[in-house]
Protein backbone atom coordinates (compact mmCIF):
# COMPACT_ATOMS: atom_id res chain seq x y z
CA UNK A 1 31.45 -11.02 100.07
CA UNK A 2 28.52 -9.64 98.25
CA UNK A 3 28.48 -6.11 99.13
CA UNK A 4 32.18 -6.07 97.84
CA UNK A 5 31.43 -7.53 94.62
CA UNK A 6 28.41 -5.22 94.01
CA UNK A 7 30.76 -1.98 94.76
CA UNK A 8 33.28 -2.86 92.60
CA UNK A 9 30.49 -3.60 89.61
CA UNK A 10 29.21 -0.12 90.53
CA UNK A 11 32.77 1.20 90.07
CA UNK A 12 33.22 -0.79 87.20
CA UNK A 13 30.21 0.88 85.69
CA UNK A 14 31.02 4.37 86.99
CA UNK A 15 34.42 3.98 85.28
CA UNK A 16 32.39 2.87 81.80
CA UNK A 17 30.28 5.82 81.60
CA UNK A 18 33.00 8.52 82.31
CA UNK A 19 34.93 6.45 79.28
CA UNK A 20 32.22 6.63 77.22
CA UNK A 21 31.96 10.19 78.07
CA UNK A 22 35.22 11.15 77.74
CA UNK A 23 34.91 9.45 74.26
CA UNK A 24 32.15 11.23 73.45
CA UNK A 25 33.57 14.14 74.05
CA UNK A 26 36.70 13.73 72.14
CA UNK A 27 34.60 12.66 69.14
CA UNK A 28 32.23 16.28 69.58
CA UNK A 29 35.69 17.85 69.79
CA UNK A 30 37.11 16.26 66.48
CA UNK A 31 34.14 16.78 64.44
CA UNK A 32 33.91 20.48 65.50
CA UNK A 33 37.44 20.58 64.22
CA UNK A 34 36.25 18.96 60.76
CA UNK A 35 33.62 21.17 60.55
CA UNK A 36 33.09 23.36 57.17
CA UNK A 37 31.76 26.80 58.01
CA UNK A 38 29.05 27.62 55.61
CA UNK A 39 30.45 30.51 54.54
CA UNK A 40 33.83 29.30 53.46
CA UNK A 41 34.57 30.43 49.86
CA UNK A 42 36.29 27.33 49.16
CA UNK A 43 33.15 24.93 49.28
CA UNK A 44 31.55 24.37 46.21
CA UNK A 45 28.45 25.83 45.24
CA UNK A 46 25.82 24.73 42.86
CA UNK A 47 26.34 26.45 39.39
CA UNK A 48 22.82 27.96 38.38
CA UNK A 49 23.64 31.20 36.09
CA UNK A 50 22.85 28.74 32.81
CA UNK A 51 19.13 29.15 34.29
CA UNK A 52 19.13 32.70 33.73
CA UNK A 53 20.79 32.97 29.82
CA UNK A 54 17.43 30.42 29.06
């Protein structure tokens, strides 16, 4: 009875890592959705010109 409760922790902990990898991936897939491009005209930039009329 010991060999069949060690394979089916092994499965039980094959099954947790492809979860937690499947959730990892959905996470790397949501925040490259979210992601600002750095060139996006809409994202505000710091105002320096009053530096220059000193």
């Amino acid at each position: 009875m010991q060999g069949r409760d060690k394979d089916s922790t092994r499965r039980g902990e094959r099954i947790d890592a492809a979860e937690r990898e499947a959730a990892k991936r959905r996470l790397l897939a949501q925040a490259e959705a979210d992601r600002v491009p750095t060139d996006d005209p809409t994202r505000a930039v710091p105002d320096r010109r009053w530096k220059r009329d000193r």
